[in-house]
C-alpha atoms as a PDB file:
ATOM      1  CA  UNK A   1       6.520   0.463 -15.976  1.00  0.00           C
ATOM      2  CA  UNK A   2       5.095   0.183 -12.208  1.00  0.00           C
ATOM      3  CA  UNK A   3       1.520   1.377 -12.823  1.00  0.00           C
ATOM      4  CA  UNK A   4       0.249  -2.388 -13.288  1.00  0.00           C
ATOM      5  CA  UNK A   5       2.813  -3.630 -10.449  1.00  0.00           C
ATOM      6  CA  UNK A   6       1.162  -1.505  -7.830  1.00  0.00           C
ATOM      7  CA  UNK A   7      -2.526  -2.569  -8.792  1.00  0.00           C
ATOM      8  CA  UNK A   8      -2.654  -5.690  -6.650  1.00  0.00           C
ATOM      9  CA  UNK A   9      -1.783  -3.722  -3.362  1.00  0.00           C
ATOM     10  CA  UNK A  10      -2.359  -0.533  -3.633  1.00  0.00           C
ATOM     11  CA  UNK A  11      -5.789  -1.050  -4.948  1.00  0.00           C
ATOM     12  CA  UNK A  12      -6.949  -4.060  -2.711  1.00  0.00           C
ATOM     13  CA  UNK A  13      -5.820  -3.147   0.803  1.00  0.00           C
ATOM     14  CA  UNK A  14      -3.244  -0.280  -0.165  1.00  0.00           C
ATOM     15  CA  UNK A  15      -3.271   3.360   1.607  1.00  0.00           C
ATOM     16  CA  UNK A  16      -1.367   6.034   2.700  1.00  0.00           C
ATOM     17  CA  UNK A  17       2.216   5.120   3.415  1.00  0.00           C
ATOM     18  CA  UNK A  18       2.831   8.287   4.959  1.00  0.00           C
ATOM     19  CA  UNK A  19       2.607   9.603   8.771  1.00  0.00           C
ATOM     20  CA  UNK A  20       1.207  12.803   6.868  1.00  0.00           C
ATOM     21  CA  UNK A  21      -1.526  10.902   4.910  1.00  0.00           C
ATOM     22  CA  UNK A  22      -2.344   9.138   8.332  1.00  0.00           C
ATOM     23  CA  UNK A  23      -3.053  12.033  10.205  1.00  0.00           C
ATOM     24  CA  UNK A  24      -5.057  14.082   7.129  1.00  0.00           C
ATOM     25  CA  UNK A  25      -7.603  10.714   7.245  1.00  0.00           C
ATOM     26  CA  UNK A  26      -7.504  10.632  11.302  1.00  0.00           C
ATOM     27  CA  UNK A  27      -8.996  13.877  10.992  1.00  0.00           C
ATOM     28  CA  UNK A  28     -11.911  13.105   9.143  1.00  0.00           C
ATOM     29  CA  UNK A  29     -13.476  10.267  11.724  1.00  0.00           C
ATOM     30  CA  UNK A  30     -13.886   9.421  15.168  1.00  0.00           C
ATOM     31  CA  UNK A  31     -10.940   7.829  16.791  1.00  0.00           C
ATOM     32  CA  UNK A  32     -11.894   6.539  20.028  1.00  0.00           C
ATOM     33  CA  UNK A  33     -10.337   3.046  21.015  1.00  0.00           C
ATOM     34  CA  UNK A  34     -10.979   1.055  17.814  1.00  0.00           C
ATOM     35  CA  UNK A  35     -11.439  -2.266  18.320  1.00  0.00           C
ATOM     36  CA  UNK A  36     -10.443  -5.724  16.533  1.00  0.00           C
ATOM     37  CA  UNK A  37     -13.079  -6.736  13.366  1.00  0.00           C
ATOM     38  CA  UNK A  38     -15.277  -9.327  13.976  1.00  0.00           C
ATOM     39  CA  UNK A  39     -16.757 -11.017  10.893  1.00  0.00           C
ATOM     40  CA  UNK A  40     -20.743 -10.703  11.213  1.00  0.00           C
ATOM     41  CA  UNK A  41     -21.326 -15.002  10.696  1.00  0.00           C
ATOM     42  CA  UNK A  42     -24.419 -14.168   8.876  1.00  0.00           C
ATOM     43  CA  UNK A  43     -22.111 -12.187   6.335  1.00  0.00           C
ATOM     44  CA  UNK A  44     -20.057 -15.478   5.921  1.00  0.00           C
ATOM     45  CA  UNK A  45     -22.748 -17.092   3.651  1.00  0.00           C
ATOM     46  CA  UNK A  46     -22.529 -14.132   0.652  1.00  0.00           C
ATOM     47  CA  UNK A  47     -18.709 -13.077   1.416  1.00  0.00           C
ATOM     48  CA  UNK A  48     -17.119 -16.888   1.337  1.00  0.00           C
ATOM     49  CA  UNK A  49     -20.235 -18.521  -1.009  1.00  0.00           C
ATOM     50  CA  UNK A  50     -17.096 -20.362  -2.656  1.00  0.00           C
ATOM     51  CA  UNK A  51     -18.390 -19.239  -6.388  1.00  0.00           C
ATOM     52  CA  UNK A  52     -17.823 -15.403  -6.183  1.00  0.00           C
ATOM     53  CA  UNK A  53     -16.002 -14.014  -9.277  1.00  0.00           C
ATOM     54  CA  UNK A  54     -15.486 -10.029  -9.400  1.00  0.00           C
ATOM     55  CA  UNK A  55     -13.623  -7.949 -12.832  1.00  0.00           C
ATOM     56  CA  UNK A  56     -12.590  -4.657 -13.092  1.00  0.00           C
ATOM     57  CA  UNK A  57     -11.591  -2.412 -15.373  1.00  0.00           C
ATOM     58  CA  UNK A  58      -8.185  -0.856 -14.025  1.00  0.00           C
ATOM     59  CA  UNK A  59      -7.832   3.090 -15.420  1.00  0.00           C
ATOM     60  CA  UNK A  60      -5.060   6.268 -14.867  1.00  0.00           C
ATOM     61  CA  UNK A  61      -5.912   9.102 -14.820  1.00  0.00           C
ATOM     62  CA  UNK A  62      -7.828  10.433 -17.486  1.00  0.00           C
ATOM     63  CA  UNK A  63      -9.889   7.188 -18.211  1.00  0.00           C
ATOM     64  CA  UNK A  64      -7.110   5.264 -19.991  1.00  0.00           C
ATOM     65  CA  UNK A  65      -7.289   1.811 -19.278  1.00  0.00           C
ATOM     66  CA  UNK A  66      -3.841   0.384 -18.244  1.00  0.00           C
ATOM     67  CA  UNK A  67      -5.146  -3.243 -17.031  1.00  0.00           C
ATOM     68  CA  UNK A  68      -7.725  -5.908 -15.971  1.00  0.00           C
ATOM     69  CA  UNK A  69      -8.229  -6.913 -12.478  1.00  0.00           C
ATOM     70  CA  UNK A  70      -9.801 -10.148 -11.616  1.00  0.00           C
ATOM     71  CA  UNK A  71     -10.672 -11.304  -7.688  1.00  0.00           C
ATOM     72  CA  UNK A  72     -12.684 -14.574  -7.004  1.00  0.00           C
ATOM     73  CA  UNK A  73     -13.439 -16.502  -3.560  1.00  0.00           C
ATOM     74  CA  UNK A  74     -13.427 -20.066  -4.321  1.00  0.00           C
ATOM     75  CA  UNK A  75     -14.739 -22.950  -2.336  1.00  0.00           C
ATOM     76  CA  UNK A  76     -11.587 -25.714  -2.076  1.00  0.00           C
ATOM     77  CA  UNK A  77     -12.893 -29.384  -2.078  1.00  0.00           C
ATOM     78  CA  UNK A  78     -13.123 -31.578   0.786  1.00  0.00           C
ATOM     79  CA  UNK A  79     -13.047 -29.143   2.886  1.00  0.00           C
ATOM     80  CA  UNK A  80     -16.317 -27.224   4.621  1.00  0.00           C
ATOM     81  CA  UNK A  81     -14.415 -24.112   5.837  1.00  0.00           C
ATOM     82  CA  UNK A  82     -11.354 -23.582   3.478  1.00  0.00           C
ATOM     83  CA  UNK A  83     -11.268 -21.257   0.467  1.00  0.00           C
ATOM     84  CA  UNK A  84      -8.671 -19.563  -1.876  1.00  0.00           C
ATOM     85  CA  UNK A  85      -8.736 -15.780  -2.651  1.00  0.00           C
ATOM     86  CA  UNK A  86      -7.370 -15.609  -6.627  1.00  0.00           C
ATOM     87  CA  UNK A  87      -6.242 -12.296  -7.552  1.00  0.00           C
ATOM     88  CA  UNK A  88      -4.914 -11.794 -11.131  1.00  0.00           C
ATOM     89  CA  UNK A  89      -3.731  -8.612 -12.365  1.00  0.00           C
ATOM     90  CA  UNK A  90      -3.011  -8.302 -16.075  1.00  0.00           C
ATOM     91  CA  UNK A  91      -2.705  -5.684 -18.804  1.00  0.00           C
ATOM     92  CA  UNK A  92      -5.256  -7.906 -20.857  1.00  0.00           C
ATOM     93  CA  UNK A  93      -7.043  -5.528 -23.237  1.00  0.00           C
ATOM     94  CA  UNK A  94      -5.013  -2.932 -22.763  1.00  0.00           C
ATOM     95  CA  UNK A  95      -2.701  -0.747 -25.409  1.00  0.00           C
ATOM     96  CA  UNK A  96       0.353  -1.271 -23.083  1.00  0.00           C
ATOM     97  CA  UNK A  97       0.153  -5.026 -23.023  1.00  0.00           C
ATOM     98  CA  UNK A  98       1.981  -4.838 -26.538  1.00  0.00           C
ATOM     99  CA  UNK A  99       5.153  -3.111 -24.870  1.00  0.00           C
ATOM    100  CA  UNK A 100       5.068  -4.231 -20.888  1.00  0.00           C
ATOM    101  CA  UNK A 101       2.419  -7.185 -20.786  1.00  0.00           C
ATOM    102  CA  UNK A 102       2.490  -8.496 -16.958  1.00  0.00           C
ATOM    103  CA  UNK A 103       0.370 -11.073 -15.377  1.00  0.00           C
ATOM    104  CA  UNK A 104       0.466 -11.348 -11.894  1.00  0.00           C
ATOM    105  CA  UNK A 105      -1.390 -14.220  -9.856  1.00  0.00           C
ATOM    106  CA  UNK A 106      -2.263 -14.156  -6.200  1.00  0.00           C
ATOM    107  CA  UNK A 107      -3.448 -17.442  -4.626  1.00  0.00           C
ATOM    108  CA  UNK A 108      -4.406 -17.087  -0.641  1.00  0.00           C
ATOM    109  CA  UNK A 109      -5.887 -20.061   0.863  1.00  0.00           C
ATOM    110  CA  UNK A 110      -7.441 -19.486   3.768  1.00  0.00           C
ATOM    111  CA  UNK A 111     -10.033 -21.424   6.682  1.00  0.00           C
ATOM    112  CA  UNK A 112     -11.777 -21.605   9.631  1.00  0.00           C
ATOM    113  CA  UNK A 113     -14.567 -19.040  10.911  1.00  0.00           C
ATOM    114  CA  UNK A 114     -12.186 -16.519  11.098  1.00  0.00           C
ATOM    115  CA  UNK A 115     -10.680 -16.867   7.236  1.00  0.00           C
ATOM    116  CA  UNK A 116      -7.065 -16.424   8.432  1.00  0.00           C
ATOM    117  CA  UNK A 117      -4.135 -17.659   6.108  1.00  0.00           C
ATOM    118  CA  UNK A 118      -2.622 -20.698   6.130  1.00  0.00           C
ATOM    119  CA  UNK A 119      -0.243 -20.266   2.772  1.00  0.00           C
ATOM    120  CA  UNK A 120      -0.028 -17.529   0.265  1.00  0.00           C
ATOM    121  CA  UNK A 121       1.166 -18.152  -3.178  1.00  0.00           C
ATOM    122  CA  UNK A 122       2.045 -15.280  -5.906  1.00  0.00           C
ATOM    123  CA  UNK A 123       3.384 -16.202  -9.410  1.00  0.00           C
ATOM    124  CA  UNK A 124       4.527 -12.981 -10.773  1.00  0.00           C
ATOM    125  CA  UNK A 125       5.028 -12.374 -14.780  1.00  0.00           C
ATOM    126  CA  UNK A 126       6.515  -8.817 -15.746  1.00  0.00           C
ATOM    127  CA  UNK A 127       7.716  -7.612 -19.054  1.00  0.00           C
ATOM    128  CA  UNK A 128       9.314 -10.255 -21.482  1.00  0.00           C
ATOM    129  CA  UNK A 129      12.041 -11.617 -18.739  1.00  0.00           C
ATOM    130  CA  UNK A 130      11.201 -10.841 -15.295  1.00  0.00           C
ATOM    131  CA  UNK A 131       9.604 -14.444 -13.489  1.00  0.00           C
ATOM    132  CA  UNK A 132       8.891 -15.035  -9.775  1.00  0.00           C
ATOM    133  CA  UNK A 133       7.290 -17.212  -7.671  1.00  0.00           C
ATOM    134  CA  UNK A 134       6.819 -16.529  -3.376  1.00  0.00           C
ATOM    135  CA  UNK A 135       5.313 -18.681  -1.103  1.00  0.00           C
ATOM    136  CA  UNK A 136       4.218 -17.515   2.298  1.00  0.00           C
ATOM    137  CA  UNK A 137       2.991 -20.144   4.810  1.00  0.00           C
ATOM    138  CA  UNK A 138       0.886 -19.224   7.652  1.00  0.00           C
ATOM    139  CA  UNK A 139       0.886 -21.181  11.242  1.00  0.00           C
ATOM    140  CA  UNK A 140      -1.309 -19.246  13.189  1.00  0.00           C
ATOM    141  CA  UNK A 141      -1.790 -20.907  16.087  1.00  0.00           C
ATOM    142  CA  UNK A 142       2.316 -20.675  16.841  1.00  0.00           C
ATOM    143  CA  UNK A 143       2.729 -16.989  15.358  1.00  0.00           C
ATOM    144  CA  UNK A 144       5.512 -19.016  12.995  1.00  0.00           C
ATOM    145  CA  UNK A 145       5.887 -17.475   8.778  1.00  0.00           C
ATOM    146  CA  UNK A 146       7.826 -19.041   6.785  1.00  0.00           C
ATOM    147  CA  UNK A 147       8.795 -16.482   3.322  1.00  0.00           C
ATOM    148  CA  UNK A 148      10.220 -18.669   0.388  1.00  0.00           C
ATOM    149  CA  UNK A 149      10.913 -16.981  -3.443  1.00  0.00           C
ATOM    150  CA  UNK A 150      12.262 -19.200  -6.255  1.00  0.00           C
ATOM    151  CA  UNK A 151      12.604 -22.456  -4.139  1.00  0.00           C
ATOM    152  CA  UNK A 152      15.108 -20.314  -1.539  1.00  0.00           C
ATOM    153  CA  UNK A 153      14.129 -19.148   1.674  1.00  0.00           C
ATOM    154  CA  UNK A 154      14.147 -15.838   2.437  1.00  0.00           C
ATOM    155  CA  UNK A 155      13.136 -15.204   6.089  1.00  0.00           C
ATOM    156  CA  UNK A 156      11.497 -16.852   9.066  1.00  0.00           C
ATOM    157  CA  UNK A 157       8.995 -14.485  11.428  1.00  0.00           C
ATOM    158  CA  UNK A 158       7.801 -14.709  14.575  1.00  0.00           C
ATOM    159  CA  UNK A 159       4.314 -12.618  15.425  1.00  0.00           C
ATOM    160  CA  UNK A 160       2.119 -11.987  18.036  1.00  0.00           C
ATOM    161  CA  UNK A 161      -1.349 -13.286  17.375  1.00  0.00           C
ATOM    162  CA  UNK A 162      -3.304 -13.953  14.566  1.00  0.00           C
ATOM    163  CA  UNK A 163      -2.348 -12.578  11.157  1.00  0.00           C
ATOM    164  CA  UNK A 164      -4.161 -11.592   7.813  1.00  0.00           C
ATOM    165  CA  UNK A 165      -2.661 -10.945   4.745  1.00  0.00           C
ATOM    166  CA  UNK A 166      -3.076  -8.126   2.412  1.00  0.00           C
ATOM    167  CA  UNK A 167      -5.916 -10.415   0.322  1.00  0.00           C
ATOM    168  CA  UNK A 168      -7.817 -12.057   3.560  1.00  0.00           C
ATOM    169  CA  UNK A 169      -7.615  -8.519   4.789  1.00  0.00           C
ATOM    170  CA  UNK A 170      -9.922  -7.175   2.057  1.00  0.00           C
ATOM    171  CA  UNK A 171     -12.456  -9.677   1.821  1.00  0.00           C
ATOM    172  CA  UNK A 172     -12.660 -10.220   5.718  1.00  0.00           C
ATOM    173  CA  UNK A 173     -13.030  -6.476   6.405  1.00  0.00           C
ATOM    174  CA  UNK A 174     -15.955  -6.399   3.857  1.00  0.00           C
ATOM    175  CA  UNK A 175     -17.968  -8.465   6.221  1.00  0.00           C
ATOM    176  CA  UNK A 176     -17.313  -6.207   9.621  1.00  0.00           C
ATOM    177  CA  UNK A 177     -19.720  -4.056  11.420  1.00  0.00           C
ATOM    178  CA  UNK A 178     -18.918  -0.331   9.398  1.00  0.00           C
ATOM    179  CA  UNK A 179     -19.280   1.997  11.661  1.00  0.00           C
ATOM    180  CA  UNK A 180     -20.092   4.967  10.188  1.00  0.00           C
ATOM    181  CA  UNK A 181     -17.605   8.351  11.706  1.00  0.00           C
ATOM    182  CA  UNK A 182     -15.384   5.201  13.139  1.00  0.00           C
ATOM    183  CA  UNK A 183     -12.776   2.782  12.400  1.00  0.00           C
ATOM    184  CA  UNK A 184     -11.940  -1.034  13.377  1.00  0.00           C
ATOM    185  CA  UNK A 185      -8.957  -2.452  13.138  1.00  0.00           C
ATOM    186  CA  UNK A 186      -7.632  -5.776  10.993  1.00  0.00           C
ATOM    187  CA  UNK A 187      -3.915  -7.278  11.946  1.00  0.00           C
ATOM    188  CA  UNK A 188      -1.981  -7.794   8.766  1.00  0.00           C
ATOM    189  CA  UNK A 189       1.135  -9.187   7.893  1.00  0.00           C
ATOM    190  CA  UNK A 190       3.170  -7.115   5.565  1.00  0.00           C
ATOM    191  CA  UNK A 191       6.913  -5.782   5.117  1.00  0.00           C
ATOM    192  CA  UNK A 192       7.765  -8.824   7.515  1.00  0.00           C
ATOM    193  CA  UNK A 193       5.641  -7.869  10.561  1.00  0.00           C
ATOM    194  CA  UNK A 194       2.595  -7.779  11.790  1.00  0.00           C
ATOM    195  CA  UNK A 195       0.518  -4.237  11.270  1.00  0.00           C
ATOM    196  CA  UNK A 196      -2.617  -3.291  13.599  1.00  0.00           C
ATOM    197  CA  UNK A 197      -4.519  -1.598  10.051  1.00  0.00           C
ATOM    198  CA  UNK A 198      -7.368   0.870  10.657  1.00  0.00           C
ATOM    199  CA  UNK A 199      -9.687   0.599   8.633  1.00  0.00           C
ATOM    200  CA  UNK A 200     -12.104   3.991   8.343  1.00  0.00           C
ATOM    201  CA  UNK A 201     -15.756   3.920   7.250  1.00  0.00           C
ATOM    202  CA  UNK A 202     -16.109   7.385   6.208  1.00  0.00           C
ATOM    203  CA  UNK A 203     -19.385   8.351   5.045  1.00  0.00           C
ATOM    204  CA  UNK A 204     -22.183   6.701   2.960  1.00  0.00           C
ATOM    205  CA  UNK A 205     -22.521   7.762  -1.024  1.00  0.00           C
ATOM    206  CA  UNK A 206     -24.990   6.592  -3.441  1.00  0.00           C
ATOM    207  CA  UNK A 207     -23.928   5.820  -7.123  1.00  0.00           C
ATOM    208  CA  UNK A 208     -26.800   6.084  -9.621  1.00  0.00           C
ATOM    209  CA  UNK A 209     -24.995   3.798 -12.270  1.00  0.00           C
ATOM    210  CA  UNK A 210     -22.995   0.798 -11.890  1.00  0.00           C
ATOM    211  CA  UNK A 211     -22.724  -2.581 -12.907  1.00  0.00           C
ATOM    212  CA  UNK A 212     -25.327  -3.602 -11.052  1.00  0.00           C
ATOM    213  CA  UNK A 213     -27.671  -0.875 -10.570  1.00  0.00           C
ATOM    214  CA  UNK A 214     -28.411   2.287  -8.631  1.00  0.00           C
ATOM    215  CA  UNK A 215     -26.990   1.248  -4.961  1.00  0.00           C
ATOM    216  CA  UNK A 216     -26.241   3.020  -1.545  1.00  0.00           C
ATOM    217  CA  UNK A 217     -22.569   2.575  -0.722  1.00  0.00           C
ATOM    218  CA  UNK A 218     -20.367   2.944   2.459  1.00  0.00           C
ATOM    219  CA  UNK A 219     -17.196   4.587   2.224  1.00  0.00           C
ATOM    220  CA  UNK A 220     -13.965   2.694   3.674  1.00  0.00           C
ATOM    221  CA  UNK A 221     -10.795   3.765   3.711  1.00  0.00           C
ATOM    222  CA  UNK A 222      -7.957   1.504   5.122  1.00  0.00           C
ATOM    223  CA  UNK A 223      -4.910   3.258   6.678  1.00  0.00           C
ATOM    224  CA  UNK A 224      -1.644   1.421   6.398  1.00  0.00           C
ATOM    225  CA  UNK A 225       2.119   2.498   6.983  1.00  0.00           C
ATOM    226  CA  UNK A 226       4.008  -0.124   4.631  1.00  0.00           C
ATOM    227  CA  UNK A 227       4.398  -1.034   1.056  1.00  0.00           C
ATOM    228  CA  UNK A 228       3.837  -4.631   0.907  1.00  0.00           C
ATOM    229  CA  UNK A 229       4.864  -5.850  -2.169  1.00  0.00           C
ATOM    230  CA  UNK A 230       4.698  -3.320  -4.350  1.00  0.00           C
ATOM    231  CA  UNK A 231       5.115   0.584  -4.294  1.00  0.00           C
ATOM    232  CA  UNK A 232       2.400   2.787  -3.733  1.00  0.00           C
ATOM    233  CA  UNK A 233       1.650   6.676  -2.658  1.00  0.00           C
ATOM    234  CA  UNK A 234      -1.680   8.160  -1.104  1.00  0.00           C
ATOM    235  CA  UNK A 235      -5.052   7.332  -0.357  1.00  0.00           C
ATOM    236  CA  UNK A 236      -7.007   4.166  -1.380  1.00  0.00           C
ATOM    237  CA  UNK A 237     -10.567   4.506  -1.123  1.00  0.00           C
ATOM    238  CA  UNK A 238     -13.184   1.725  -1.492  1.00  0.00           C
ATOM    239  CA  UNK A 239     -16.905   2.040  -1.971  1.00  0.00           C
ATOM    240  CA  UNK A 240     -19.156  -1.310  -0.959  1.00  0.00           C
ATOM    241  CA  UNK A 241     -22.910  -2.244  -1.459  1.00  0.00           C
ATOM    242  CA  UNK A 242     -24.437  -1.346   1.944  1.00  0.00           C
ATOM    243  CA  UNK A 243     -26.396  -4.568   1.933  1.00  0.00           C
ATOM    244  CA  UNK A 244     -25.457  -8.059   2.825  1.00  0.00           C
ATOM    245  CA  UNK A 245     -23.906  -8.375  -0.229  1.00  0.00           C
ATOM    246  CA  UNK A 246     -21.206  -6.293   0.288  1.00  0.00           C
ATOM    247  CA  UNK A 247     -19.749  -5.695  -3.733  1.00  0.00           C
ATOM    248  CA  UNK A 248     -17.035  -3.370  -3.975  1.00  0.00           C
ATOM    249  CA  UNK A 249     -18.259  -1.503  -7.368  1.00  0.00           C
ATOM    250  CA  UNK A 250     -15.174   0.698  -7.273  1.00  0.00           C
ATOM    251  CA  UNK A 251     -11.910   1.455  -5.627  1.00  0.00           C
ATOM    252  CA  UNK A 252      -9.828   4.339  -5.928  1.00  0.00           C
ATOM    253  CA  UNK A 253      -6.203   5.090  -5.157  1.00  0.00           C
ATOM    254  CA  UNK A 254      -3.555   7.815  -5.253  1.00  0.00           C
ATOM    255  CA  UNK A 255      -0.214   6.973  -6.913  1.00  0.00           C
ATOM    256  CA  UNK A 256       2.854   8.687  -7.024  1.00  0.00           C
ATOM    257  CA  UNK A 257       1.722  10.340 -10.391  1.00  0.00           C
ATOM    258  CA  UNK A 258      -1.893  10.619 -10.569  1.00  0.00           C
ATOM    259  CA  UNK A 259      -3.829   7.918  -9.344  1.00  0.00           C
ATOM    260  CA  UNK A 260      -5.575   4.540 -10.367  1.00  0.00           C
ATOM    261  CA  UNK A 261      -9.464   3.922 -10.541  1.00  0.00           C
ATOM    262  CA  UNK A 262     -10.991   0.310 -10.764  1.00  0.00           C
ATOM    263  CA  UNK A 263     -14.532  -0.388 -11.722  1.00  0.00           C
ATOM    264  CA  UNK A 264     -16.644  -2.853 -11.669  1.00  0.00           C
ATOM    265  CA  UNK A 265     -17.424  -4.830 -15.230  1.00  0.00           C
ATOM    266  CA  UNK A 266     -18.683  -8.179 -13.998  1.00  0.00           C
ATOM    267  CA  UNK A 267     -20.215  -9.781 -11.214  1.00  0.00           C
ATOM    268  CA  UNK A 268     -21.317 -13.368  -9.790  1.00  0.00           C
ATOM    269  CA  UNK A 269     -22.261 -14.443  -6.910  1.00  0.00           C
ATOM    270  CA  UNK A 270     -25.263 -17.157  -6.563  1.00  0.00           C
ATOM    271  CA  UNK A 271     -25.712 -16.105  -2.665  1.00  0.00           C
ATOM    272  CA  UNK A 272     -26.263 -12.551  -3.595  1.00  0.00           C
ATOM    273  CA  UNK A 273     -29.816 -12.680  -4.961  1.00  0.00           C
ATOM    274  CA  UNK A 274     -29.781  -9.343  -4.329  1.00  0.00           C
ATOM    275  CA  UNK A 275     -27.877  -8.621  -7.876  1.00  0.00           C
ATOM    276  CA  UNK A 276     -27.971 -11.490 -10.697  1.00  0.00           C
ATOM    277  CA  UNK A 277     -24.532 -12.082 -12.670  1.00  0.00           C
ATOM    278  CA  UNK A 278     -23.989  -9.313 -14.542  1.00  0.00           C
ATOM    279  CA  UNK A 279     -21.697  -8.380 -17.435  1.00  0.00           C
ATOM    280  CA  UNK A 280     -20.139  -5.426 -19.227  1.00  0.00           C
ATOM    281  CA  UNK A 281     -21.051  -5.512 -22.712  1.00  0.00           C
ATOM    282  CA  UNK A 282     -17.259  -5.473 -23.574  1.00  0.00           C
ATOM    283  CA  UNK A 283     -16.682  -8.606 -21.316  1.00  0.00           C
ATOM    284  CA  UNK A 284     -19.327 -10.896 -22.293  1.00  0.00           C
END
């Protein structure tokens, strides 16, 4: 069973792992120099509020639920500028938790008015036997990784600059200039080096029912030629609030066979006043 195992990655920050895919999406927008993302500061006080909790439902194809994502940005204490990005991927409420159940945790602490990683924790729970714990630490001002799984190391790696990983990626990008027709680009560190992602905003779409409301949404899709740590095939697509806010109501991405959909059920944020906490009737 690897439809839950690719959630995390190929839903989040996940694309086309293809030179083929790569060039089909270059086609679509403009590609002139794209520069580095800069995080809009006044973006900083919604995006990193410390209290922001987001769940969706995780579908196949078809509309069959397979899963439960959950993503929050909390505030760490004693600290003004350092948060953790929680990521939890389960098949909670799902028909297949009763044959494969996994629960997968993703802890990324990150700080300073950048957000960049400093250490990335994953505690990984698949099936009735498989267990794993990874830690990733982050030294960003000496390019210096240190990769760690089960108490053994696994690798030391030396980059060039600063570094996000796949987690920081998602919710720093949310809180760049989109540009629409263009692209800007986020360093990530993935498949043990550092990749320059592009990340396309496509086109603006308005959905007349979610979660939250009508809303206006800009289109994103990231482009990215590695796996990370899971498998995943074809494009990932992500559709967020054009407003200061900034909430991804749904993501879409290609797999292998068929292809993934997650939407929005619940929503909290007390610096979006924009859109009070809200609840799917089936998750209150």
């Amino acid at each position: 069973m690897n439809l839950l195992k690719i959630i995390v990655l190929a839903m989040i920050m996940g694309s086309c792992s293809t030179p083929v895919c790569a060039v089909n999406a270059a086609a679509a927008i403009d590609h002139k120099a794209p520069q580095y993302g800069i995080i809009d500061p006044a973006l900083l006080v919604t995006g990193y509020s410390g209290k922001e909790n987001l769940l969706y439902d995780v579908s196949w194809t078809g509309g069959i639920k397979i899963g439960e994502l959950h993503l929050q940005v909390n505030a760490l204490p004693d600290s003004d500028d350092e948060y953790e990005i929680r990521a939890t991927v389960t098949t909670k409420n799902a028909a297949i938790n009763l044959i494969y159940p996994i629960k997968d945790l993703h802890v990324t602490k990150v700080r300073g008015p950048k957000r960049l990683p400093y250490h990335y924790e994953i505690w990984q729970q698949e099936g009735y036997k498989y267990r794993a714990h990874r830690v990733i630490e982050y030294n960003q001002e000496t390019g210096n990784i240190k990769y760690t799984k089960n108490n053994k190391l696994e690798g030391l790696f030396q980059v060039d600059g600063e570094t996000n990983n796949e987690f920081s990626s998602f919710f720093n990008s949310r809180l760049m200039d989109f540009p629409l027709g263009g692209g800007f680009i986020v360093p990530t560190f993935a498949d043990k080096k550092r990749v320059e992602v592009l990340v396309n905003a496509i086109s603006t779409k308005r959905f007349d029912e979610t979660l939250i409301g009508p809303v206006t949404t800009v289109e994103i899709m990231p482009i990215m030629t590695f796996k990370g740590l899971y498998d995943k095939k074809g494009d990932t697509v992500i559709w967020y609030t054009n407003d200061e806010c900034r909430v991804p109501v749904m993501i879409h991405s290609k797999i292998i066979i068929g292809s993934l959909t997650a939407e929005l059920t619940a929503y909290e944020n007390p610096a979006c006043t924009r859109y009070p906490a809200a609840a799917a009737k089936n998750n209150k």
